[in-house]
Structure formats: structure tokens, C-alpha cells
PDB file of N, CA and C in Angstrom:
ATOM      1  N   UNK A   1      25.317  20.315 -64.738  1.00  0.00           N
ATOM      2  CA  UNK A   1      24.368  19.619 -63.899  1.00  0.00           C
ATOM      3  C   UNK A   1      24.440  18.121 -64.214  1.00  0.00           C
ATOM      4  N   UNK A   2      24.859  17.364 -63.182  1.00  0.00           N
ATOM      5  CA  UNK A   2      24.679  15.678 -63.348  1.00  0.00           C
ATOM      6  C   UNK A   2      23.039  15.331 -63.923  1.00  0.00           C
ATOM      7  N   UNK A   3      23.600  14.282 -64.654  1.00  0.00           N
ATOM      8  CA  UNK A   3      22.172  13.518 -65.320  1.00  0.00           C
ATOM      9  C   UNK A   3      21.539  12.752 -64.343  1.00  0.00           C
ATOM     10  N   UNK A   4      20.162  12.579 -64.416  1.00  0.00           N
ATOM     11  CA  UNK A   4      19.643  11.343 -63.967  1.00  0.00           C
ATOM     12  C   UNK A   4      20.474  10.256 -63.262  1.00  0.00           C
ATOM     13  N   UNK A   5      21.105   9.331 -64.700  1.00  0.00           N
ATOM     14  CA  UNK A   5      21.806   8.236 -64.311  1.00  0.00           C
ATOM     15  C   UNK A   5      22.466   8.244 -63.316  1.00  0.00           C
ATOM     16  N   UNK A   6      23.330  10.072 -63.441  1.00  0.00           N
ATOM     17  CA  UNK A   6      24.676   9.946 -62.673  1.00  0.00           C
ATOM     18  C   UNK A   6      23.911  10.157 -61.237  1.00  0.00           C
ATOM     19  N   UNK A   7      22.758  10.593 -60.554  1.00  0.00           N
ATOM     20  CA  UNK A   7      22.333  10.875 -59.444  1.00  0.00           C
ATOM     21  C   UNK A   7      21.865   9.730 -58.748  1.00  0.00           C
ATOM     22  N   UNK A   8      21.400   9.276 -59.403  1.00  0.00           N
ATOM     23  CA  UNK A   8      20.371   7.470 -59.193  1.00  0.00           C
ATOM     24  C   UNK A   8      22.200   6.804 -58.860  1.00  0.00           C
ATOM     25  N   UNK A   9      23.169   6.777 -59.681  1.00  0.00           N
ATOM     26  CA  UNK A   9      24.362   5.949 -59.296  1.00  0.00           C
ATOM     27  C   UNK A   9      24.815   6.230 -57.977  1.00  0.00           C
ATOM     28  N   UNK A  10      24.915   7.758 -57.770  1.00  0.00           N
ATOM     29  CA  UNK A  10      25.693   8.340 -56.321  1.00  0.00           C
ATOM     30  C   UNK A  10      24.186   7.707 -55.013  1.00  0.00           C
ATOM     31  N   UNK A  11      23.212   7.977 -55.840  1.00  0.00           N
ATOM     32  CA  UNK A  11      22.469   7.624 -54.514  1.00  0.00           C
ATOM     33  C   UNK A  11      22.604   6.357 -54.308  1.00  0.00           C
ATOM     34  N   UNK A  12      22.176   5.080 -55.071  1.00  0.00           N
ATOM     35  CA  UNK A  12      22.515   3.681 -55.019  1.00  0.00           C
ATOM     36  C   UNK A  12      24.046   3.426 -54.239  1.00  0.00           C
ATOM     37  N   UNK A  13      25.268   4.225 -54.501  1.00  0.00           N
ATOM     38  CA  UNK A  13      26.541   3.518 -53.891  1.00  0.00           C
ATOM     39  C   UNK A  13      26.298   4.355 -52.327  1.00  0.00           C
ATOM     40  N   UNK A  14      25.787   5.933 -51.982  1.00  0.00           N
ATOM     41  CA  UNK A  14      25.077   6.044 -50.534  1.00  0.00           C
ATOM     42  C   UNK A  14      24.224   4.738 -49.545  1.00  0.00           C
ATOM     43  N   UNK A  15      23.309   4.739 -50.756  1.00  0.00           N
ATOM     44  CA  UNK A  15      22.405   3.327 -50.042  1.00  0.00           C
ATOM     45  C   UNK A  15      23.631   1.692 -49.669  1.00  0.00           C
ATOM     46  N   UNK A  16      24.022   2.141 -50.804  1.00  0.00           N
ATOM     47  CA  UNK A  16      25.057   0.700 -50.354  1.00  0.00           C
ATOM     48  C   UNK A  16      26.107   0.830 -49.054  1.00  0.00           C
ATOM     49  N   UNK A  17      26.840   1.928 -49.188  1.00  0.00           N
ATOM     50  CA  UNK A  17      27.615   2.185 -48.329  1.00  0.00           C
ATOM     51  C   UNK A  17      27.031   2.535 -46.877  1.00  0.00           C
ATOM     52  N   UNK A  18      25.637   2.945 -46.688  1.00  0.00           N
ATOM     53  CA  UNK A  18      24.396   3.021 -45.118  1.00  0.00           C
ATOM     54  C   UNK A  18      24.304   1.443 -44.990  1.00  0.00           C
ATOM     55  N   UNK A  19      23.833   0.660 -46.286  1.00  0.00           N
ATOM     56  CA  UNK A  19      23.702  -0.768 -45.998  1.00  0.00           C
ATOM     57  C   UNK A  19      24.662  -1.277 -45.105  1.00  0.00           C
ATOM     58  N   UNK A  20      26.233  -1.507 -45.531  1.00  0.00           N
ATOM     59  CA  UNK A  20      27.153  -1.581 -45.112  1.00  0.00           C
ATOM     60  C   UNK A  20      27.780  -1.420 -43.414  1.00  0.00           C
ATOM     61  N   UNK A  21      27.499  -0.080 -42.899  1.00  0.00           N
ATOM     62  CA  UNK A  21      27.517   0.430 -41.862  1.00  0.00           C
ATOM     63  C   UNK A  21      26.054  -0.375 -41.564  1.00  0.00           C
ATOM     64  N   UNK A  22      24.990  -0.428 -41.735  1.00  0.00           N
ATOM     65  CA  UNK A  22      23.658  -0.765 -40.962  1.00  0.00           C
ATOM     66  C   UNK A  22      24.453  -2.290 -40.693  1.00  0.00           C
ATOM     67  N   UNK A  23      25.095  -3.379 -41.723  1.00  0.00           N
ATOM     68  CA  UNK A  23      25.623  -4.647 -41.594  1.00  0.00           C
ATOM     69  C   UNK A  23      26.980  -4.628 -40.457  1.00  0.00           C
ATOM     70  N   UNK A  24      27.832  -3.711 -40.355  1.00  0.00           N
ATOM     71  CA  UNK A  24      28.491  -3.532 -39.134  1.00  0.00           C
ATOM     72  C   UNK A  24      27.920  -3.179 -37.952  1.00  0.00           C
ATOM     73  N   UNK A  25      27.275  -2.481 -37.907  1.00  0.00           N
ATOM     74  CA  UNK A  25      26.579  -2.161 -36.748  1.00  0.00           C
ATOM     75  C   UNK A  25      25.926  -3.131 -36.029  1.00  0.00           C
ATOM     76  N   UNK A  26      25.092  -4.141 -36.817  1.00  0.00           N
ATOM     77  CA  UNK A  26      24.245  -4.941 -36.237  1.00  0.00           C
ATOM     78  C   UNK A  26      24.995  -6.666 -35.765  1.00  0.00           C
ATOM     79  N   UNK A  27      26.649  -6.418 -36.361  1.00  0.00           N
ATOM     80  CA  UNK A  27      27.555  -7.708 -35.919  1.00  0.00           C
ATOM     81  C   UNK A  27      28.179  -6.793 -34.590  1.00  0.00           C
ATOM     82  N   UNK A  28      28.223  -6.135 -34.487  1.00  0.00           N
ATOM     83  CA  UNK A  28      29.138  -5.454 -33.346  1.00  0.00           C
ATOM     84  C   UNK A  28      28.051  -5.473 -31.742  1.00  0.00           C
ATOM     85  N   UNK A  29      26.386  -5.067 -32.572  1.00  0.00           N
ATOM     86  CA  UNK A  29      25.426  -5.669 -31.212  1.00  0.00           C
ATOM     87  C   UNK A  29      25.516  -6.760 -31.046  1.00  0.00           C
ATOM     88  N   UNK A  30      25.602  -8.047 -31.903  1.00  0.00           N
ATOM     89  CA  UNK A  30      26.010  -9.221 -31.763  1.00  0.00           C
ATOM     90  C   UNK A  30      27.346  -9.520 -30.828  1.00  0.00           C
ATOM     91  N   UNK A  31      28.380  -8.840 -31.032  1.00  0.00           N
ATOM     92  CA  UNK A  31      29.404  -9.233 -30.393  1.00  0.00           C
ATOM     93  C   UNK A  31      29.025  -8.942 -29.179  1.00  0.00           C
ATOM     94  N   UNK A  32      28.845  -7.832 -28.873  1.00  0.00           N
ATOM     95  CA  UNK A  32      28.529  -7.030 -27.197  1.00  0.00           C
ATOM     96  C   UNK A  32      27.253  -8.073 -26.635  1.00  0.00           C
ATOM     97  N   UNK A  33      26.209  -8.504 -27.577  1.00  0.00           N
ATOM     98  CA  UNK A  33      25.542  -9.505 -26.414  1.00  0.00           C
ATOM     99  C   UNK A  33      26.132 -10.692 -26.406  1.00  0.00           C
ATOM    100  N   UNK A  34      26.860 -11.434 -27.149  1.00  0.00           N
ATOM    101  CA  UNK A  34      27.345 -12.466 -26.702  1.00  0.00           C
ATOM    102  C   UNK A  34      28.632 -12.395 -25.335  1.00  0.00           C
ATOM    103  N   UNK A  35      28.957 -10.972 -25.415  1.00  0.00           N
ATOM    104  CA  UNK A  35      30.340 -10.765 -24.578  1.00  0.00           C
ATOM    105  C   UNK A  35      29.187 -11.042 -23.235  1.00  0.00           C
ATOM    106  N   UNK A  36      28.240 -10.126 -22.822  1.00  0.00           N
ATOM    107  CA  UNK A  36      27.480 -10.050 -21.937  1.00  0.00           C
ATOM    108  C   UNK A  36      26.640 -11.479 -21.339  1.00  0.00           C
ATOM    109  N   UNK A  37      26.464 -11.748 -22.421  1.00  0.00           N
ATOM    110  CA  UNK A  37      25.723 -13.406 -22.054  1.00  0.00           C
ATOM    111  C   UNK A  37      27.250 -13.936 -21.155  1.00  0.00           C
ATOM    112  N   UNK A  38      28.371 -13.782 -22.037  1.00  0.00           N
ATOM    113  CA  UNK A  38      29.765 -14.776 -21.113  1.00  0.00           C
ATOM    114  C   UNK A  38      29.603 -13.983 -19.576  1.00  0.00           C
ATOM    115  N   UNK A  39      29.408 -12.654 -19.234  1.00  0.00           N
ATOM    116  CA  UNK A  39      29.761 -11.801 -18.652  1.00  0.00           C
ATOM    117  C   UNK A  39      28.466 -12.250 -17.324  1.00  0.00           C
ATOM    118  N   UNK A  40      27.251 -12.815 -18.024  1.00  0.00           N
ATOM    119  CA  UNK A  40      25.956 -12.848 -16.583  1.00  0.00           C
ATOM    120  C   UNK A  40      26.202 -14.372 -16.353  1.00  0.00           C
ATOM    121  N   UNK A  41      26.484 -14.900 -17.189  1.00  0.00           N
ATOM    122  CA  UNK A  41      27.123 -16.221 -16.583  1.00  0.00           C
ATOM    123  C   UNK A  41      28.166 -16.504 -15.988  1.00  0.00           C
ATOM    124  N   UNK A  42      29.021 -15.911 -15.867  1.00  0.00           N
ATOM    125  CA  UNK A  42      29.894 -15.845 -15.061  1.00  0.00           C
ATOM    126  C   UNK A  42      29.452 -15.506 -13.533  1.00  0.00           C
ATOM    127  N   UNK A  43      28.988 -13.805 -13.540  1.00  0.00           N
ATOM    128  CA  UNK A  43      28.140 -13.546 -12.471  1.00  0.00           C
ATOM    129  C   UNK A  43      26.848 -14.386 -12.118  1.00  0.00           C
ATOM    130  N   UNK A  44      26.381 -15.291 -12.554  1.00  0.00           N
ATOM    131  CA  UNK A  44      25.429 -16.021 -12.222  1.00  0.00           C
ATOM    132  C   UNK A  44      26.135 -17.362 -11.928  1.00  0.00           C
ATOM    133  N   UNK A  45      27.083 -17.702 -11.889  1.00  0.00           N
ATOM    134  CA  UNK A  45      28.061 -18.926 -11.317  1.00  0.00           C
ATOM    135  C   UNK A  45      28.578 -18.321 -10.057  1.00  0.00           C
ATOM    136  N   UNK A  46      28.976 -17.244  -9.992  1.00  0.00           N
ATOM    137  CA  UNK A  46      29.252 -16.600  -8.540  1.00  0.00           C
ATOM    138  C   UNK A  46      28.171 -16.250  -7.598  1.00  0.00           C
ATOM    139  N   UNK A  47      27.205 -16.202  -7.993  1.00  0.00           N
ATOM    140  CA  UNK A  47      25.541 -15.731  -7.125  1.00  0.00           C
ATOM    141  C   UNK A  47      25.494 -17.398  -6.662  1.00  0.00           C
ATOM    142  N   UNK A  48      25.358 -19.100  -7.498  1.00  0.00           N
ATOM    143  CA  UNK A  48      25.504 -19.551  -6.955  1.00  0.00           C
ATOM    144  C   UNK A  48      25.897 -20.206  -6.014  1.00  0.00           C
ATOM    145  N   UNK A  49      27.503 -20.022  -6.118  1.00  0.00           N
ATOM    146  CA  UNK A  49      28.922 -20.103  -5.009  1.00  0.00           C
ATOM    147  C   UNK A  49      28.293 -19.659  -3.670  1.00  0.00           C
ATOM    148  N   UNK A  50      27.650 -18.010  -4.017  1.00  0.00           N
ATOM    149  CA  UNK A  50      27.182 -17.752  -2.614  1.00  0.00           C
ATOM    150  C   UNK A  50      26.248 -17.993  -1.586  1.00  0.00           C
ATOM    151  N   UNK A  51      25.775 -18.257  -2.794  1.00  0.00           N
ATOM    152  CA  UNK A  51      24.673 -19.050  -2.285  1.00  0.00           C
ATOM    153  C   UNK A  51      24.359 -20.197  -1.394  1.00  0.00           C
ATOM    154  N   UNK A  52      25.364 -21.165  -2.355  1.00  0.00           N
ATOM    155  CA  UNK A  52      25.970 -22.520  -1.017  1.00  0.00           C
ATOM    156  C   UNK A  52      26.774 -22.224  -0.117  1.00  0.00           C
ATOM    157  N   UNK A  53      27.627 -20.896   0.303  1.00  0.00           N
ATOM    158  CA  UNK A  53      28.048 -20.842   1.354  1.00  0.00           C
ATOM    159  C   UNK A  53      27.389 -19.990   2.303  1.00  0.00           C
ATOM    160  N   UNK A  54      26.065 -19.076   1.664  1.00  0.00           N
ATOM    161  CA  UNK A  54      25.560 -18.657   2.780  1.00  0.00           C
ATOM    162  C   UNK A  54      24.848 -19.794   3.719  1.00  0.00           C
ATOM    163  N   UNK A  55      24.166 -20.589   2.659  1.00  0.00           N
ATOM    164  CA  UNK A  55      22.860 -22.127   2.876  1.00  0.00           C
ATOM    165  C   UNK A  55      23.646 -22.825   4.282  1.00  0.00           C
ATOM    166  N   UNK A  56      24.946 -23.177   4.014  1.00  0.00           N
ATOM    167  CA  UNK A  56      26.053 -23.795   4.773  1.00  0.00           C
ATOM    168  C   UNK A  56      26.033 -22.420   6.202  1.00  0.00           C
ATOM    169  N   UNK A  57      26.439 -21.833   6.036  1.00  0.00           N
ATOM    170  CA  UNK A  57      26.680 -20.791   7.354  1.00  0.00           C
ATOM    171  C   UNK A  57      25.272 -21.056   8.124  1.00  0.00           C
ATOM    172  N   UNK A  58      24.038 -20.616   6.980  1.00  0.00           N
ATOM    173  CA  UNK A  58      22.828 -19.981   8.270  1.00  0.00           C
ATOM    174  C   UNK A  58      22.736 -21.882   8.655  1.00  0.00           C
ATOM    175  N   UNK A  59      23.277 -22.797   7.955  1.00  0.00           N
ATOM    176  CA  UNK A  59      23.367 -24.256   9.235  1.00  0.00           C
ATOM    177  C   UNK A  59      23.907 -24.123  10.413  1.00  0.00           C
ATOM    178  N   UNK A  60      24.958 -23.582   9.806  1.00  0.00           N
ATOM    179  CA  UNK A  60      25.704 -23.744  10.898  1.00  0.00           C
ATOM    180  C   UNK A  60      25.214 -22.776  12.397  1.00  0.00           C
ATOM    181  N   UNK A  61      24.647 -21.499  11.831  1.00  0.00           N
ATOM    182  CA  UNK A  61      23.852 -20.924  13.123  1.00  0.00           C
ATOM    183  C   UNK A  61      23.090 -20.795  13.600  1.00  0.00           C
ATOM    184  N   UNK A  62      22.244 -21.830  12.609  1.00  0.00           N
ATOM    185  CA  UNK A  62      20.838 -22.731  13.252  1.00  0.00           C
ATOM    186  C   UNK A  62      20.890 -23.530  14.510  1.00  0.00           C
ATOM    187  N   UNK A  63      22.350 -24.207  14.321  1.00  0.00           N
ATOM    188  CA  UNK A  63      23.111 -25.613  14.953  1.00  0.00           C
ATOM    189  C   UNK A  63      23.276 -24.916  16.282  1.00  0.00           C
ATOM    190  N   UNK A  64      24.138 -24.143  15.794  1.00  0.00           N
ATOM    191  CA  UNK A  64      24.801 -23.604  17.081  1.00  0.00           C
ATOM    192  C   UNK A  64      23.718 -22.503  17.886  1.00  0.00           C
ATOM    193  N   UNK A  65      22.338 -22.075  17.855  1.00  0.00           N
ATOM    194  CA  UNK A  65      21.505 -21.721  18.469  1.00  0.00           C
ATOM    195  C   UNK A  65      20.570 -22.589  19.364  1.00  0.00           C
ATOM    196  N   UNK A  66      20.363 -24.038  18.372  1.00  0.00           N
ATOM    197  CA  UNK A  66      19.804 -25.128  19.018  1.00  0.00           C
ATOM    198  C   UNK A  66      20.538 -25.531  19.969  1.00  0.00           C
ATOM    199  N   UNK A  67      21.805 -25.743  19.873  1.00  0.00           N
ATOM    200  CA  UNK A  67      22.472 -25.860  20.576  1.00  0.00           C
ATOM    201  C   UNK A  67      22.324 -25.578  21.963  1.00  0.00           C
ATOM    202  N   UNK A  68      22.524 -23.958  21.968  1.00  0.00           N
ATOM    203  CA  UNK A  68      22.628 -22.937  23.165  1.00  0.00           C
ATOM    204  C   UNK A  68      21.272 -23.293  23.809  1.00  0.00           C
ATOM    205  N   UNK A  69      20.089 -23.343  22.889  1.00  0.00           N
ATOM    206  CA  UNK A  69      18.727 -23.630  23.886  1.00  0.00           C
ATOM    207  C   UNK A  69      18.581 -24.933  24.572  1.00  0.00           C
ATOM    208  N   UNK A  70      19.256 -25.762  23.919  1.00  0.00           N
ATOM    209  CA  UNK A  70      19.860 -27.276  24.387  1.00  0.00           C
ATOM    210  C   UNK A  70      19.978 -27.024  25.807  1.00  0.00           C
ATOM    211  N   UNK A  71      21.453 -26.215  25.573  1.00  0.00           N
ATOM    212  CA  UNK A  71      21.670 -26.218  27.014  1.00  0.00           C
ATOM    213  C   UNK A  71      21.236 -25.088  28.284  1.00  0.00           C
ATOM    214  N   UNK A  72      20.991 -23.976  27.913  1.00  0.00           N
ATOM    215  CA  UNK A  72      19.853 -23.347  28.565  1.00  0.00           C
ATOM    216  C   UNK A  72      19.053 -24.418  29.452  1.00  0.00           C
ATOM    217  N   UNK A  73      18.356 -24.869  28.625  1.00  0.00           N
ATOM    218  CA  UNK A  73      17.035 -25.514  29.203  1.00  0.00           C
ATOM    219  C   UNK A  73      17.618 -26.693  30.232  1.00  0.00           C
ATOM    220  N   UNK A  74      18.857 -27.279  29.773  1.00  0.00           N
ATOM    221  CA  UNK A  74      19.194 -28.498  30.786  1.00  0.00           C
ATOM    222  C   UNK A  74      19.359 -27.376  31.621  1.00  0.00           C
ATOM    223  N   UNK A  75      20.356 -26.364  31.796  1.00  0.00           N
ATOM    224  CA  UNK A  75      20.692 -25.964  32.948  1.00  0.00           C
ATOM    225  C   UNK A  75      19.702 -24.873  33.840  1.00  0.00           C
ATOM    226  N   UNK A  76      18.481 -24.863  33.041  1.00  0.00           N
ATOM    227  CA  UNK A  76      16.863 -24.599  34.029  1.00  0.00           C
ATOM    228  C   UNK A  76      16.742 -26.095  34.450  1.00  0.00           C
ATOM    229  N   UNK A  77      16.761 -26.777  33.836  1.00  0.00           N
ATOM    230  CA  UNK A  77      15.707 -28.295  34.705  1.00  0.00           C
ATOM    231  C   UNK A  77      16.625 -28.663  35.487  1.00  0.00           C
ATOM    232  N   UNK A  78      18.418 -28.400  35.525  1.00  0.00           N
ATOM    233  CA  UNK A  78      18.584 -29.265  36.504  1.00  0.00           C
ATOM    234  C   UNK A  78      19.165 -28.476  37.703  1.00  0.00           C
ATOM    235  N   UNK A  79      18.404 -27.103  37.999  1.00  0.00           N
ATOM    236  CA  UNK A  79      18.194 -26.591  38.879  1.00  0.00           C
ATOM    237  C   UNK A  79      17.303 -26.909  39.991  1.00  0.00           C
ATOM    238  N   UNK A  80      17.955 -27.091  41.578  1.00  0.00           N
ATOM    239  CA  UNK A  80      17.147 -27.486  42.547  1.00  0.00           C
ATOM    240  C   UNK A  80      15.826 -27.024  42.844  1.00  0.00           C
TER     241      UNK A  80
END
């Protein structure tokens, strides 16, 4: 039967070696949120992109509706 000492030693190098793994574990969540932070910024640089080209389009079919009522309406008024 192991002594004291020798049980207290095996448990202490357990605890060290859980420490260990608990210290990998918690750089590897580190890595994965920093990957993710690169990963929503990226996607959040592309949400803006679309953004200015939707802003730009619904101009453009604002324009081109005013437009059409533009001329609608001349071609009611300059009916006899």
C-alpha cells in the first residue's frame, strides 16, 4: 500500500497536469475568439459595401420614379 507522501505526490502531479490542460484549453478559446473577431469584421466590412450600394441603387429608383411622374403629369397638362 502507497504511503501518504506517495498519494499526496500522484495527486499534486494530477492537479498539475488538469492545471496544464485547464492552461491549454483556455489559450485555444483565446485563439478561436480572436480568429472570430478577424472573421465578424470582415463580415461587417462586407454588410457595409452593401450597404452603399444598396443606398446608391434605391437613388437611383427614387430618380428614375420622379422622373416617370415628371413626365406623366406633363403629358396630363399638356393635354387639350
Amino acid at each position: 500500500m502507497p504511503t501518504l507522501e506517495e498519494r499526496v505526490a500522484y495527486l499534486e502531479g494530477q492537479v498539475s497536469e488538469h492545471t496544464n490542460t485547464m492552461l491549454d484549453i483556455r489559450e485555444s478559446v483565446r485563439q478561436l475568439e480572436r480568429r472570430m473577431e478577424a472573421r465578424f469584421d470582415v463580415v461587417d466590412r462586407r454588410f457595409e459595401g452593401m450597404d452603399d450600394k444598396i443606398s446608391r441603387q434605391f437613388t437611383w429608383v427614387v430618380g428614375i420614379q420622379v422622373t416617370t411622374l415628371v413626365a406623366i403629369l406633363g403629358a396630363l397638362l399638356a393635354r387639350p
